[in-house]
C-alpha atoms as a PDB file:
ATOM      1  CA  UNK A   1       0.000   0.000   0.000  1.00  0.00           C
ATOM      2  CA  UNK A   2       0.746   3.326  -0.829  1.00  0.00           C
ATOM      3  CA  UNK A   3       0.496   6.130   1.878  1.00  0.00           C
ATOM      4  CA  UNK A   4      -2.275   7.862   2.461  1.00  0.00           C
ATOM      5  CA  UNK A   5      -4.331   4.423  -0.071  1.00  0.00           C
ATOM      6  CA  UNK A   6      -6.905   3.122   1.074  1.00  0.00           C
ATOM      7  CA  UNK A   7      -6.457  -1.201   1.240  1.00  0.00           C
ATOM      8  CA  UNK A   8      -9.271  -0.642  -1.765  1.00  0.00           C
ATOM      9  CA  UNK A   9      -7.577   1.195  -3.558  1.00  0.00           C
ATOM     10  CA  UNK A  10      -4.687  -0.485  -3.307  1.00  0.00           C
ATOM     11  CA  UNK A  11      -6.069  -3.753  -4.129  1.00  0.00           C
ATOM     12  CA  UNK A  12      -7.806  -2.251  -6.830  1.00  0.00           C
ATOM     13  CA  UNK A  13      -4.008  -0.225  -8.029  1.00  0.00           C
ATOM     14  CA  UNK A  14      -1.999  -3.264  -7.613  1.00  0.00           C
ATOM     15  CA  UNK A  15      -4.569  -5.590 -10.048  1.00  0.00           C
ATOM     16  CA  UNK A  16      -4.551  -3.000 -12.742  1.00  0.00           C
ATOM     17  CA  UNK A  17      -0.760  -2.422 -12.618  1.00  0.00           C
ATOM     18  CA  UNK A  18      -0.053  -6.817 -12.716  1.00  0.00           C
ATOM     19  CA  UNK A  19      -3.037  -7.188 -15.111  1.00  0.00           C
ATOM     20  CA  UNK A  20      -3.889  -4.433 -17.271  1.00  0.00           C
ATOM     21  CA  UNK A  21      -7.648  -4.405 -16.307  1.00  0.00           C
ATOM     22  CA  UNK A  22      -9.757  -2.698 -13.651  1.00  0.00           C
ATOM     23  CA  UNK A  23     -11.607  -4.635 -10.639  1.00  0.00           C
ATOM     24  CA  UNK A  24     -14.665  -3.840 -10.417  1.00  0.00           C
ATOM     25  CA  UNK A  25     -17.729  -4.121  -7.889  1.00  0.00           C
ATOM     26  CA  UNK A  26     -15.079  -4.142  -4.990  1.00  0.00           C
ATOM     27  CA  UNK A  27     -16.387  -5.362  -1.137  1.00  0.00           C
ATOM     28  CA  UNK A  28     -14.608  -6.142   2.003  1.00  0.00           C
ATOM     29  CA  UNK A  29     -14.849  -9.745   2.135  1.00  0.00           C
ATOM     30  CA  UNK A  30     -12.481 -10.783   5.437  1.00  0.00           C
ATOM     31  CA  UNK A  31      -9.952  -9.598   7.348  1.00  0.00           C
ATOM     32  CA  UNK A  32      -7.506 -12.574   8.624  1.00  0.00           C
ATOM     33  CA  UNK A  33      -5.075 -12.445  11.451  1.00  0.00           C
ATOM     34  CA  UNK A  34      -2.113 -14.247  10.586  1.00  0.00           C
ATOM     35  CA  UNK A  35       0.507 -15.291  13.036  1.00  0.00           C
ATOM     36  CA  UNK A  36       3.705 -16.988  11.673  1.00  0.00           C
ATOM     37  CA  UNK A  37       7.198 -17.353  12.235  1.00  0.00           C
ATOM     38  CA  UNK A  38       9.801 -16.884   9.314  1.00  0.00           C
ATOM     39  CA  UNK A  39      13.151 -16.199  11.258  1.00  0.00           C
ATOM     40  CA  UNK A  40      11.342 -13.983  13.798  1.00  0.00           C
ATOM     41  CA  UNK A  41       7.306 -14.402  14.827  1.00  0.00           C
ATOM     42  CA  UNK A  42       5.153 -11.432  12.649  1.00  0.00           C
ATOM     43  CA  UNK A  43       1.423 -10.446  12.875  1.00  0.00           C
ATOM     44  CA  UNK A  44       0.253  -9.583   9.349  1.00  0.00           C
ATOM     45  CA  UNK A  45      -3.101  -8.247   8.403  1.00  0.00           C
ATOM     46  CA  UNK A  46      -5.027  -9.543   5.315  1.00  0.00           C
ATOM     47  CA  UNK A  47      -7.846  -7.691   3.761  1.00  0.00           C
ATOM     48  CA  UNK A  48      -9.257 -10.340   1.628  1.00  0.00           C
ATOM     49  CA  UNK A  49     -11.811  -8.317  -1.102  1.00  0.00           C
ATOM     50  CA  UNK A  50     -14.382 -10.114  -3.495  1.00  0.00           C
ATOM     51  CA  UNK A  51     -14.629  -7.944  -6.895  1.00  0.00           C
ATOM     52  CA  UNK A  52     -15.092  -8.754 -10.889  1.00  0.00           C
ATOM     53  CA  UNK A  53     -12.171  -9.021 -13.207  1.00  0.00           C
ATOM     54  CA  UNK A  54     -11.791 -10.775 -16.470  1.00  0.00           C
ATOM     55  CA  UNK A  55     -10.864 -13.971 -16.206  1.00  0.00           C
ATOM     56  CA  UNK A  56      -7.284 -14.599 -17.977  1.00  0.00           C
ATOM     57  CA  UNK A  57      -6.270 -17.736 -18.116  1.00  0.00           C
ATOM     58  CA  UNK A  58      -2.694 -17.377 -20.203  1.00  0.00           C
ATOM     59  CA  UNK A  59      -2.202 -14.083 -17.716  1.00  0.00           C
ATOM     60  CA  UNK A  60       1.325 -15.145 -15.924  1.00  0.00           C
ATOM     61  CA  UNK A  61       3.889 -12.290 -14.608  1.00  0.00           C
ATOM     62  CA  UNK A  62       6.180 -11.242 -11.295  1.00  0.00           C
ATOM     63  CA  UNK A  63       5.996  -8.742  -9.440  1.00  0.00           C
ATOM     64  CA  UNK A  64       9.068  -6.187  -8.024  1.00  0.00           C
ATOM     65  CA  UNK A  65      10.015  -8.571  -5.682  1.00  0.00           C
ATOM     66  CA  UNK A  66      10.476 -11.362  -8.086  1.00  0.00           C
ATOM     67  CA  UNK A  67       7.333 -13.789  -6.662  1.00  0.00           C
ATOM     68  CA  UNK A  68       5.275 -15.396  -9.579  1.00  0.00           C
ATOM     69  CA  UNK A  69       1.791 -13.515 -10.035  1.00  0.00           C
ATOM     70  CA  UNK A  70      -0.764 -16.072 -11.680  1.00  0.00           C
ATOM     71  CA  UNK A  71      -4.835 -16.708 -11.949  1.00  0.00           C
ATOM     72  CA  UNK A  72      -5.534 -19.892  -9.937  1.00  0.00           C
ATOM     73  CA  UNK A  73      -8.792 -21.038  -9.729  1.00  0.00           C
ATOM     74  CA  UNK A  74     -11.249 -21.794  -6.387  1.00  0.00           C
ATOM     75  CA  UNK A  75     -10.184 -25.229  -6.269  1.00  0.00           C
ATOM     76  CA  UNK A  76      -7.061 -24.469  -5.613  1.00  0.00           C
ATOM     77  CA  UNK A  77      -6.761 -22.467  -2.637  1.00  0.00           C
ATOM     78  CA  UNK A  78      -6.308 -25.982  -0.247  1.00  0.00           C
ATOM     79  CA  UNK A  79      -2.889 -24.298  -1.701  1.00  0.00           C
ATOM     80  CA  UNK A  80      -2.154 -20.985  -0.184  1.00  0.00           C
ATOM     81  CA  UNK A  81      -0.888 -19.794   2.602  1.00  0.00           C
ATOM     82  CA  UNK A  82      -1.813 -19.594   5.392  1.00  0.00           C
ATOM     83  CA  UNK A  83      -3.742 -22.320   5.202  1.00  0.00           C
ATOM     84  CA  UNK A  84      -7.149 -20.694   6.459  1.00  0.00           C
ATOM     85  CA  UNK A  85      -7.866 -19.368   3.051  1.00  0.00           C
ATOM     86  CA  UNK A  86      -9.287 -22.587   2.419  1.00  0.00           C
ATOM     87  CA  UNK A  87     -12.312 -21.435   5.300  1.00  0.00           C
ATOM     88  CA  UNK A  88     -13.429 -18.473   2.451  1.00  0.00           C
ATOM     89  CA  UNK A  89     -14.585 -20.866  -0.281  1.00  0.00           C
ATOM     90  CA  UNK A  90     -17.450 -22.080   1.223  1.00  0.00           C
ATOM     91  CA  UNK A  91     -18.657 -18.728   2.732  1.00  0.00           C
ATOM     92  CA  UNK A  92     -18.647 -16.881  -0.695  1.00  0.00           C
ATOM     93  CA  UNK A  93     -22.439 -16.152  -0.383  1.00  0.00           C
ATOM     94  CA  UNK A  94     -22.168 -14.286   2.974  1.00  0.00           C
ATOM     95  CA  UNK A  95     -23.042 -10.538   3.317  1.00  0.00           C
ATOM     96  CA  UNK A  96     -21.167  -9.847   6.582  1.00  0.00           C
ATOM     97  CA  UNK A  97     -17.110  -9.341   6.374  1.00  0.00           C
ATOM     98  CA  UNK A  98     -15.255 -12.445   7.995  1.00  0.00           C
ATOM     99  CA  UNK A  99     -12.720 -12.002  10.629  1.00  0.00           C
ATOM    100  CA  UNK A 100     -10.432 -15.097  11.301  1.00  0.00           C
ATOM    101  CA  UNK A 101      -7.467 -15.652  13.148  1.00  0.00           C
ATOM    102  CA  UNK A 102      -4.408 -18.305  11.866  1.00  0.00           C
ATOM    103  CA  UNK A 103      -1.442 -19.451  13.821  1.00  0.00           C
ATOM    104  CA  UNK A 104       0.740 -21.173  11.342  1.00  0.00           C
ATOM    105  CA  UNK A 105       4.198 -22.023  12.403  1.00  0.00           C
ATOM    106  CA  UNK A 106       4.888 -23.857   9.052  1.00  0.00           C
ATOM    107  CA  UNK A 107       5.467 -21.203   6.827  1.00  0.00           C
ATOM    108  CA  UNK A 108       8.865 -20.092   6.167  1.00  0.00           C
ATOM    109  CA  UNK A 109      10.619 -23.677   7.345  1.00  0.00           C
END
């Protein structure tokens, strides 16, 4: 995030600047805690947002910091980290904005 951007607009910044195309009908979906340890213990904040994009399925890039940017699809977020992800699939539908706390001392080992 940018200062003084809202986690909106920087969601909706960052997906026009890796893809080329504006998201549209943007909501707060969830908000997850995330404790982990990779060589020290962090806290990180995730504001998880459901919008519409087009779908591109041959869309592959990186980003500044060299990770691999690339379109997966709802059947594979079992995938992600942290793990907890997997808990938004099945609550697509809901109207109220999720809050849900992960303690995963996997990641980074």
């Amino acid at each position: 995030m940018q200062y003084g951007e809202t986690s909106e607009e920087a969601i909706k910044r960052e997906i026009f600047e890796e893809t080329g195309v504006a998201l549209i009908h943007t909501k707060l979906f969830a908000v997850i805690e995330n404790f982990f340890q990779y060589k020290q213990g962090f806290h990180e904040l995730l504001f998880i947002y459901k919008g519409e994009i087009p779908f591109q399925s041959d869309y592959q890039g990186r980003d500044a910091d060299d990770q691999v940017i690339a379109w997966t699809s709802l059947d594979n977020v079992s995938e992600l980290k942290p793990s907890v992800l997997v808990n938004l699939k099945n609550q697509m539908a809901k109207e109220t904005i999720l809050h849900l706390v992960s303690v995963d001392d996997s990641i980074g080992k």
